[in-house]
Each structure stands twice: as C-alpha cells, then as structure tokens.
PDB file of N, CA and C in Angstrom:
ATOM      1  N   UNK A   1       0.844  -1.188   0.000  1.00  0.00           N
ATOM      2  CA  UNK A   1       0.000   0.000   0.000  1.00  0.00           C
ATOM      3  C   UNK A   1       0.883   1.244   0.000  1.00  0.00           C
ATOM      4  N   UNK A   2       0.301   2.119  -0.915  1.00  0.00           N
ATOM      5  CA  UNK A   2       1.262   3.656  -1.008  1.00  0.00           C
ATOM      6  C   UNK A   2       0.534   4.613   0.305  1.00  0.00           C
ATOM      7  N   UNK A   3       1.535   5.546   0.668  1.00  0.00           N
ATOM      8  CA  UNK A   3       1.039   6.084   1.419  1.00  0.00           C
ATOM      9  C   UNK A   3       1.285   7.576   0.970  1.00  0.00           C
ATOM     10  N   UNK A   4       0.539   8.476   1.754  1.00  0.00           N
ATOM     11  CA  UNK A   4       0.779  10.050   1.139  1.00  0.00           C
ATOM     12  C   UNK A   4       0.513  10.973   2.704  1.00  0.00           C
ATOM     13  N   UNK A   5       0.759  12.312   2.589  1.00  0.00           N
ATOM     14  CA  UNK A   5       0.861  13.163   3.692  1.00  0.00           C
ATOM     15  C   UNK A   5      -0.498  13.568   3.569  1.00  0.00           C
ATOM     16  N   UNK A   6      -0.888  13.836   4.394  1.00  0.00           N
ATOM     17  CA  UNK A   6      -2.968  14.774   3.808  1.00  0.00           C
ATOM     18  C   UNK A   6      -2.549  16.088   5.059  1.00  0.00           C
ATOM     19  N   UNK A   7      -2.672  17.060   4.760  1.00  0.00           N
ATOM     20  CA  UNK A   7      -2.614  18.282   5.113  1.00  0.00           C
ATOM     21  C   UNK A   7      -4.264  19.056   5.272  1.00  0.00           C
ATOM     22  N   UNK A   8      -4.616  18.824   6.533  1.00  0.00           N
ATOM     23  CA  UNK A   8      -5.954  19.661   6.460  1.00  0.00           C
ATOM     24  C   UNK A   8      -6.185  20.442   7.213  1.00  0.00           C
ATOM     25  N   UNK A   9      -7.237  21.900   5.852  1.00  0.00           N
ATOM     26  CA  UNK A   9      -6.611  23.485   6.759  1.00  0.00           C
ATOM     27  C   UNK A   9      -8.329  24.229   6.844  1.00  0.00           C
ATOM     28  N   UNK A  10      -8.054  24.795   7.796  1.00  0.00           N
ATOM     29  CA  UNK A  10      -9.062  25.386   8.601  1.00  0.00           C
ATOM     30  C   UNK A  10     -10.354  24.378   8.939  1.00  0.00           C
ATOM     31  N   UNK A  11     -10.203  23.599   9.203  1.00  0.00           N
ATOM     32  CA  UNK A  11     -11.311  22.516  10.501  1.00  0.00           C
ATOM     33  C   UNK A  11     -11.367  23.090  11.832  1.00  0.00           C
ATOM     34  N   UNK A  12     -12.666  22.727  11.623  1.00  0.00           N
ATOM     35  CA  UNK A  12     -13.186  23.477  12.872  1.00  0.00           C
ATOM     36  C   UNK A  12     -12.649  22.975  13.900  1.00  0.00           C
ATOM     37  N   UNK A  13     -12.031  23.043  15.017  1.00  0.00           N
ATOM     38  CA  UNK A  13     -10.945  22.824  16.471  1.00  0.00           C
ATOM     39  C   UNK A  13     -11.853  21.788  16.731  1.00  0.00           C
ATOM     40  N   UNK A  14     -13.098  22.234  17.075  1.00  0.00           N
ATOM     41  CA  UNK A  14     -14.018  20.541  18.466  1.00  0.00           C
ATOM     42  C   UNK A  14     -13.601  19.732  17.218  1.00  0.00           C
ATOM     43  N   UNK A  15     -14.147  19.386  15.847  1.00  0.00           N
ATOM     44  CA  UNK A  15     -14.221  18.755  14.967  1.00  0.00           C
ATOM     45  C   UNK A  15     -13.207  18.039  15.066  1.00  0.00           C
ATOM     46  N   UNK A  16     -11.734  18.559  15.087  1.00  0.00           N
ATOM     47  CA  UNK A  16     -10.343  18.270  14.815  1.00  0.00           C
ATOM     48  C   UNK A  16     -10.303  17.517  16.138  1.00  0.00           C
ATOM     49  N   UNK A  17     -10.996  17.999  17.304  1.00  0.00           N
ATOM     50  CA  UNK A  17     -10.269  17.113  18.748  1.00  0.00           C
ATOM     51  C   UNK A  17     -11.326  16.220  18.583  1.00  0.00           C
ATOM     52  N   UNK A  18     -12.422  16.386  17.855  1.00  0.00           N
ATOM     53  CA  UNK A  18     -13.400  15.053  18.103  1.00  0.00           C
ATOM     54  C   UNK A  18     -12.927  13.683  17.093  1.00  0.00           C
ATOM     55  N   UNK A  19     -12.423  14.018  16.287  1.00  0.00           N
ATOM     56  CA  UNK A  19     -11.776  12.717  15.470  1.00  0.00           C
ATOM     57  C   UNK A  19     -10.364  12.356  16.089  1.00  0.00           C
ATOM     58  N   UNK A  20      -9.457  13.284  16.433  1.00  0.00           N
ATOM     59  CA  UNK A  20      -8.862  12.252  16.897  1.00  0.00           C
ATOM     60  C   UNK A  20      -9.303  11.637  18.462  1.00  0.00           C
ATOM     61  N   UNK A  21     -10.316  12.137  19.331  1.00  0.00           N
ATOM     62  CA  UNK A  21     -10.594  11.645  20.576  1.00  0.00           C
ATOM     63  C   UNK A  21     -10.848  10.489  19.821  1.00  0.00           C
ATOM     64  N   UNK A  22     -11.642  10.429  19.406  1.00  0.00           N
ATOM     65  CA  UNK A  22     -12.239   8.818  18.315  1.00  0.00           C
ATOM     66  C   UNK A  22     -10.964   8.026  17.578  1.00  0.00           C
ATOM     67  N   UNK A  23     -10.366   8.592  17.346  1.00  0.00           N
ATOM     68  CA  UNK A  23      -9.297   7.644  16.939  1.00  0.00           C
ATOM     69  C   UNK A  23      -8.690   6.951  18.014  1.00  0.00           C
ATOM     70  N   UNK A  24      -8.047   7.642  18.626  1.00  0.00           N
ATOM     71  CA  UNK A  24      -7.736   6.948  20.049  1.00  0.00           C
ATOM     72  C   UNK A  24      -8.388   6.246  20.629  1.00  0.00           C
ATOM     73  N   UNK A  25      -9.745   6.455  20.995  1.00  0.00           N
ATOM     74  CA  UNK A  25     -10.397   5.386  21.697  1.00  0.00           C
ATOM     75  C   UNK A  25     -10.357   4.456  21.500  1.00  0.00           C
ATOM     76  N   UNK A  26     -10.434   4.155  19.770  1.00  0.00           N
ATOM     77  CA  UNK A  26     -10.223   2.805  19.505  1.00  0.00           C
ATOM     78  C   UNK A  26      -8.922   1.914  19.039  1.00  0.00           C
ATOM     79  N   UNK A  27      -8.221   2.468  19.516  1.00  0.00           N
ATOM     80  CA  UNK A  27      -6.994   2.521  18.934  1.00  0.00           C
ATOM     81  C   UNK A  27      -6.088   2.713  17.998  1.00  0.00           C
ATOM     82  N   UNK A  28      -7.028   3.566  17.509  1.00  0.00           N
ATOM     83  CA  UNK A  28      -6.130   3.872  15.808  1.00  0.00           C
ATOM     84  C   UNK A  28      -5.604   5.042  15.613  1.00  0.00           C
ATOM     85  N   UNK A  29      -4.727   5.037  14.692  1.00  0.00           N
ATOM     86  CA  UNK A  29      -3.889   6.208  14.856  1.00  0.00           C
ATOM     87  C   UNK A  29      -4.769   7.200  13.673  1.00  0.00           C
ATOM     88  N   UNK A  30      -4.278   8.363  13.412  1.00  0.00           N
ATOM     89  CA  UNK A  30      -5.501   9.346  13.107  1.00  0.00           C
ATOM     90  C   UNK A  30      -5.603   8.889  11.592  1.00  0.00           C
ATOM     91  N   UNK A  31      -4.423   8.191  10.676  1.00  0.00           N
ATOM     92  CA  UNK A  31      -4.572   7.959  10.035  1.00  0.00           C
ATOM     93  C   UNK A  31      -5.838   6.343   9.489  1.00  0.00           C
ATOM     94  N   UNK A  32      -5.165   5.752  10.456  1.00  0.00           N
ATOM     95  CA  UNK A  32      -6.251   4.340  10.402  1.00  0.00           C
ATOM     96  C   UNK A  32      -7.864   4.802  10.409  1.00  0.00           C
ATOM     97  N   UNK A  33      -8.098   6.269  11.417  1.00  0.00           N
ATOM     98  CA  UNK A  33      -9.586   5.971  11.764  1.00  0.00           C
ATOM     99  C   UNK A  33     -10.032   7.141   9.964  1.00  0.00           C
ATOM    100  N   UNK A  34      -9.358   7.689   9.533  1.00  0.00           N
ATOM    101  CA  UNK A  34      -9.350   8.696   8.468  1.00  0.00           C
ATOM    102  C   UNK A  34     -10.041   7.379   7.306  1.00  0.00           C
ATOM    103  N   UNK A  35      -9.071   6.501   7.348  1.00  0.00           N
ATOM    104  CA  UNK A  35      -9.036   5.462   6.499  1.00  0.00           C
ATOM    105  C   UNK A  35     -10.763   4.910   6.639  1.00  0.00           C
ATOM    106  N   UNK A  36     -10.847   4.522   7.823  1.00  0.00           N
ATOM    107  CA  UNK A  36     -12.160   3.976   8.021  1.00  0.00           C
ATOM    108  C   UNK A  36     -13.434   4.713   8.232  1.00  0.00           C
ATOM    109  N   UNK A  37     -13.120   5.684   8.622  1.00  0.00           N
ATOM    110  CA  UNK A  37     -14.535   6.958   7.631  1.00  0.00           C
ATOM    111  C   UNK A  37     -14.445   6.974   6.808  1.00  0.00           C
ATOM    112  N   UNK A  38     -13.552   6.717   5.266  1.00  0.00           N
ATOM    113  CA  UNK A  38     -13.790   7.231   4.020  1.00  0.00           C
ATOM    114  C   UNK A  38     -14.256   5.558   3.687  1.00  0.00           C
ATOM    115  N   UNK A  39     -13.791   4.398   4.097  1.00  0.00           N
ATOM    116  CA  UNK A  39     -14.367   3.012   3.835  1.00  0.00           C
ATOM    117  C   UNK A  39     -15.832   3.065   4.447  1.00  0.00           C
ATOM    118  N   UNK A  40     -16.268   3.704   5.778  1.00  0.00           N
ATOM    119  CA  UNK A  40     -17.524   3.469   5.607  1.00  0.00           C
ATOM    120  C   UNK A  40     -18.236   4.699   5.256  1.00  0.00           C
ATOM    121  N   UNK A  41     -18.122   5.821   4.103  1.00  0.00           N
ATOM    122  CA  UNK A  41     -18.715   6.570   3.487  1.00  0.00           C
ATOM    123  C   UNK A  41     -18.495   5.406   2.142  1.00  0.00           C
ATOM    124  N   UNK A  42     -17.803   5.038   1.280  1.00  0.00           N
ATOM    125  CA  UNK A  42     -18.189   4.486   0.409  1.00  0.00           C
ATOM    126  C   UNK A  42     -19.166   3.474   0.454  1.00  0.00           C
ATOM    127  N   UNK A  43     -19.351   2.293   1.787  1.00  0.00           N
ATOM    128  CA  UNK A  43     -20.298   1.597   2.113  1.00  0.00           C
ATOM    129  C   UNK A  43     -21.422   1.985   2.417  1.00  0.00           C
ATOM    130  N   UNK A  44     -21.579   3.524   2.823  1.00  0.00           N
ATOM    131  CA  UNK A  44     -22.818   4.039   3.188  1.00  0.00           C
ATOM    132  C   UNK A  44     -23.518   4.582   1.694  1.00  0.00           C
ATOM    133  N   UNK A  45     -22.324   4.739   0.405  1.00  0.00           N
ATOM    134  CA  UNK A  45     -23.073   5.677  -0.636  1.00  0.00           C
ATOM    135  C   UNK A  45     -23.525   4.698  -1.668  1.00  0.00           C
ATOM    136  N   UNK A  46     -22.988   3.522  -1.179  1.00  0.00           N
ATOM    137  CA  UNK A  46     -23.560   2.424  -1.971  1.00  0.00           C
ATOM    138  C   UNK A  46     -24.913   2.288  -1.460  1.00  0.00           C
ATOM    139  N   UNK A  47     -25.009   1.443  -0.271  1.00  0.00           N
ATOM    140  CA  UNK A  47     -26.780   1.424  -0.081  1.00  0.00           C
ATOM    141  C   UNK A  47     -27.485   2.632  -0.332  1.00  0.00           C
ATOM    142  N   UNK A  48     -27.341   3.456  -0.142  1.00  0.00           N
ATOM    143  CA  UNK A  48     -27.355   4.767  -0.570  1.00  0.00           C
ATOM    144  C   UNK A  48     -28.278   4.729  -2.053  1.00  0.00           C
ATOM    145  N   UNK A  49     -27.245   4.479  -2.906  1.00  0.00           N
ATOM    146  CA  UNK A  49     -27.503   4.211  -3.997  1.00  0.00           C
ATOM    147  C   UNK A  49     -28.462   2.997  -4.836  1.00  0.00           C
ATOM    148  N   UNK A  50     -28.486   2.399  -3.710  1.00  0.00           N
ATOM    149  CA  UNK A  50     -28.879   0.798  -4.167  1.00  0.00           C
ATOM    150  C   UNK A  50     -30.832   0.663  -3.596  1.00  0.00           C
ATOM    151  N   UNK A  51     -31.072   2.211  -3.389  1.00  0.00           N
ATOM    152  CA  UNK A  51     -32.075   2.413  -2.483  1.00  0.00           C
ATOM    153  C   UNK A  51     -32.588   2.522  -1.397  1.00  0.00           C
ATOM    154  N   UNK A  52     -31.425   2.673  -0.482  1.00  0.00           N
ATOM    155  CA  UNK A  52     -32.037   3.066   1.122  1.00  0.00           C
ATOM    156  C   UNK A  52     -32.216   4.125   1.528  1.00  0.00           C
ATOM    157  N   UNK A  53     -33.748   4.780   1.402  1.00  0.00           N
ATOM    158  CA  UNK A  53     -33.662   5.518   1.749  1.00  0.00           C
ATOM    159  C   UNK A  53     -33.028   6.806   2.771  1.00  0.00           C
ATOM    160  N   UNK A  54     -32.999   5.683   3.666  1.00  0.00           N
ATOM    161  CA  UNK A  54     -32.591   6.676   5.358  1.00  0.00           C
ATOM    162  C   UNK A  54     -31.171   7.177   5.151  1.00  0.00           C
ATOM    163  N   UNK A  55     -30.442   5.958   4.760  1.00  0.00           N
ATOM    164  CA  UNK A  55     -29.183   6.825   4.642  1.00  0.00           C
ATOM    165  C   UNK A  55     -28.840   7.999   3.904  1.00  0.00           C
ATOM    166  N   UNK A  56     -29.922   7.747   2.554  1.00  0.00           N
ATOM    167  CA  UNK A  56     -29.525   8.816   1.410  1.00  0.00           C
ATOM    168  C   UNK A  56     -29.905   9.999   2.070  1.00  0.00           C
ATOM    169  N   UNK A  57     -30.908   9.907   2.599  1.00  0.00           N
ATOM    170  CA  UNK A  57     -31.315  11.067   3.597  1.00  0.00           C
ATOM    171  C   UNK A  57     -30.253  11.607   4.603  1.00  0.00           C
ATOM    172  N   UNK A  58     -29.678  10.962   5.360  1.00  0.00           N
ATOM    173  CA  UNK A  58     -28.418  11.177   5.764  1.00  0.00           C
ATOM    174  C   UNK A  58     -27.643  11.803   5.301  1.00  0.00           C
ATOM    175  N   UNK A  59     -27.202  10.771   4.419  1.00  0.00           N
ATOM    176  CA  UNK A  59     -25.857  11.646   3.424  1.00  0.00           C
ATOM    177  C   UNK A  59     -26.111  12.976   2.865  1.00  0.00           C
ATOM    178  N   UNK A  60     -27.243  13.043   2.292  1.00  0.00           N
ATOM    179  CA  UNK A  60     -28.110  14.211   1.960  1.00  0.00           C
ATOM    180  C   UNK A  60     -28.048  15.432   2.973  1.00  0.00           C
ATOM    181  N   UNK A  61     -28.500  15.098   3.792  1.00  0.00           N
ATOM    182  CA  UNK A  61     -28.829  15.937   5.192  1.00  0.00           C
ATOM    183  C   UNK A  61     -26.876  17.471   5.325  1.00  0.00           C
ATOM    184  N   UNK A  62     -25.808  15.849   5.364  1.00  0.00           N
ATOM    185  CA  UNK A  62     -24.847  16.060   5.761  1.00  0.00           C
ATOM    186  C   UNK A  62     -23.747  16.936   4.069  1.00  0.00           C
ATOM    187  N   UNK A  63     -24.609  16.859   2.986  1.00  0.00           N
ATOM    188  CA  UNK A  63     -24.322  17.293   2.040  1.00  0.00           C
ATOM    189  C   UNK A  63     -23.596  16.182   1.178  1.00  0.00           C
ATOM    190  N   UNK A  64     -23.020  15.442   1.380  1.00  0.00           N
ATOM    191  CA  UNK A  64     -22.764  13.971   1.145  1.00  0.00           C
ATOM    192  C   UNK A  64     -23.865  13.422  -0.137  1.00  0.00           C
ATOM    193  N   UNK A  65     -24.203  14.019  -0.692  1.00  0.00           N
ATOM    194  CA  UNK A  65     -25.437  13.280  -1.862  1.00  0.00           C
ATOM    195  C   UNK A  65     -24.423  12.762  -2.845  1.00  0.00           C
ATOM    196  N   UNK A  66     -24.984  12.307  -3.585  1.00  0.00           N
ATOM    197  CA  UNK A  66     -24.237  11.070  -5.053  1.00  0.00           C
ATOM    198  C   UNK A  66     -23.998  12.304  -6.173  1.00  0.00           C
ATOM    199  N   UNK A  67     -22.434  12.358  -6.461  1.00  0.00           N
ATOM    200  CA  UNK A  67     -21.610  13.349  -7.095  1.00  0.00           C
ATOM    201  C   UNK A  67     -21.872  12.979  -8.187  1.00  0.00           C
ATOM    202  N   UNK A  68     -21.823  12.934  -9.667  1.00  0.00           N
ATOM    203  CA  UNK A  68     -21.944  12.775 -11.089  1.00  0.00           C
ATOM    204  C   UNK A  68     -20.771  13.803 -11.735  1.00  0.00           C
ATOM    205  N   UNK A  69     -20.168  12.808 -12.634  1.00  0.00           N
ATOM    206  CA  UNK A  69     -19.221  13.461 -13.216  1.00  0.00           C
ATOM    207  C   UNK A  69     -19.288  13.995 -14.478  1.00  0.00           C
TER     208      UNK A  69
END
C-alpha cells in the first residue's frame, strides 16, 4: 500500500479534537480511523444508492449526496 501526507486546513478545532478523541479510543492512529470513515462513506453511498432511503437522507442531510461526473 502507497502512502501520502494529507494536510488539512481550517477545521473546525471541536471537529479536529473530536476525530482524533475517536481515533484513540479505539486505537487507531488518526490515520487508520481517516481510512475507516472514508471506507464506511463508500459503504454508506452504496446502499445509498442501491435504495435506502434513510441513509440517502443522511448523506443528503450532511451534504454527502451522489456526485456525477
């Protein structure tokens, strides 16, 4: 697996201490839990997609709707 630096600028502070409090808890380092929000946003935009409502609503809600290129 390749790896890369991710640089992220102006996040909101609670936001920034609330992911990594969450990373830690479970033991992952900020990169592992980064990893596993963007694995379960792709799992969420699939059902999503596949017709569930609630989530699309979700994702929706959170601005997260199905991008088209």
């Amino acid at each position: 697996m390749q790896t890369t630096t991710l640089n992220i600028r102006n996040i909101d502070a609670a936001a920034a201490q609330a992911i990594k409090q969450a990373a830690a808890a479970r033991g992952l380092t900020l990169a592992e839990y980064i990893a596993a929000l963007s694995a379960l946003h792709e799992a969420m935009r699939a059902r999503a997609d596949a017709g569930d409502d609630g989530v699309q609503a979700e994702l929706t809600a959170l601005g997260l709707q199905t991008v088209t290129r």
